[in-house]
Protein backbone atom coordinates (compact mmCIF):
# COMPACT_ATOMS: atom_id res chain seq x y z
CA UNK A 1 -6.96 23.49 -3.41
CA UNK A 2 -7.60 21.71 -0.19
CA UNK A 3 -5.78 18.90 -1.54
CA UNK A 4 -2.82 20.70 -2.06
CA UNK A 5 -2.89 22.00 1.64
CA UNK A 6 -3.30 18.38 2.71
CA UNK A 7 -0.39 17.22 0.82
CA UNK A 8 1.66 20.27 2.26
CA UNK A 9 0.71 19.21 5.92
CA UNK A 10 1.52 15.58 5.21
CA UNK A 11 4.70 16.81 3.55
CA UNK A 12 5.46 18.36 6.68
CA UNK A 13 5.00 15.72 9.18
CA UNK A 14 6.54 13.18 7.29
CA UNK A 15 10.23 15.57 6.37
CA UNK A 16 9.71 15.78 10.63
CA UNK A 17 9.37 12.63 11.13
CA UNK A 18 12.59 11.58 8.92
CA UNK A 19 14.16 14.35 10.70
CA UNK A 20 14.08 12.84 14.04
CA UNK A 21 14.55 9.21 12.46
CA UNK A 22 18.01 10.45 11.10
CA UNK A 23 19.18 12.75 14.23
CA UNK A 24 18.00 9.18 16.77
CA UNK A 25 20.62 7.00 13.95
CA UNK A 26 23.23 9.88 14.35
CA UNK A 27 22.99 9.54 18.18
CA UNK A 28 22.11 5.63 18.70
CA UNK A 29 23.38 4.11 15.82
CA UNK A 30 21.70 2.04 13.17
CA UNK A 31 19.46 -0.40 14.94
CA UNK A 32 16.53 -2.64 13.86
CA UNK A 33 14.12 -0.05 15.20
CA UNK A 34 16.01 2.68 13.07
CA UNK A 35 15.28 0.17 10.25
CA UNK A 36 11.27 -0.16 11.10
CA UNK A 37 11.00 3.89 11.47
CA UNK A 38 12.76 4.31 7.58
CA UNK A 39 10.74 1.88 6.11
CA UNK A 40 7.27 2.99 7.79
CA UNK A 41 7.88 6.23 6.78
CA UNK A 42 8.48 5.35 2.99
CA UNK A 43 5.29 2.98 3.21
CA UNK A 44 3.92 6.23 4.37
CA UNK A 45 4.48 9.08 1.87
CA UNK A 46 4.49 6.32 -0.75
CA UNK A 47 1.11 5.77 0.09
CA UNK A 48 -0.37 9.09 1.03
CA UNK A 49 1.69 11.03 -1.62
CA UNK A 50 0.26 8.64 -4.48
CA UNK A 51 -3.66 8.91 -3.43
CA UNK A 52 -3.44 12.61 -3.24
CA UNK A 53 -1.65 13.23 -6.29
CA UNK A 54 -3.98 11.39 -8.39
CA UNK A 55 -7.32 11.86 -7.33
CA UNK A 56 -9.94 9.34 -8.05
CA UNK A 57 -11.98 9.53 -10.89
């Protein structure tokens, strides 16, 4: 159960995150930092969505 809430938070934070990644391209442009945010944030919920979805044995 509490790994389900985790995900949801982390679910959360990361869709916010994106959010404001997409609205600062829609207002700035596409710039090399744009670039660095979008692929942080997939290392991210790659990374954090895998290890909570399968939970070690």
């Amino acid at each position: 159960m509490r790994r389900i809430f985790v995900l949801g938070a982390v679910l959360v934070f990361i869709a916010g995150f994106a959010f404001l990644t997409v609205v600062a391209v829609i207002e700035q442009g596409f710039t090399v930092a744009s670039f660095l945010s979008i692929l942080i944030l997939a290392m991210l919920a790659i990374g954090i969505v895998g290890a909570l979805r399968n939970p070690p044995r």
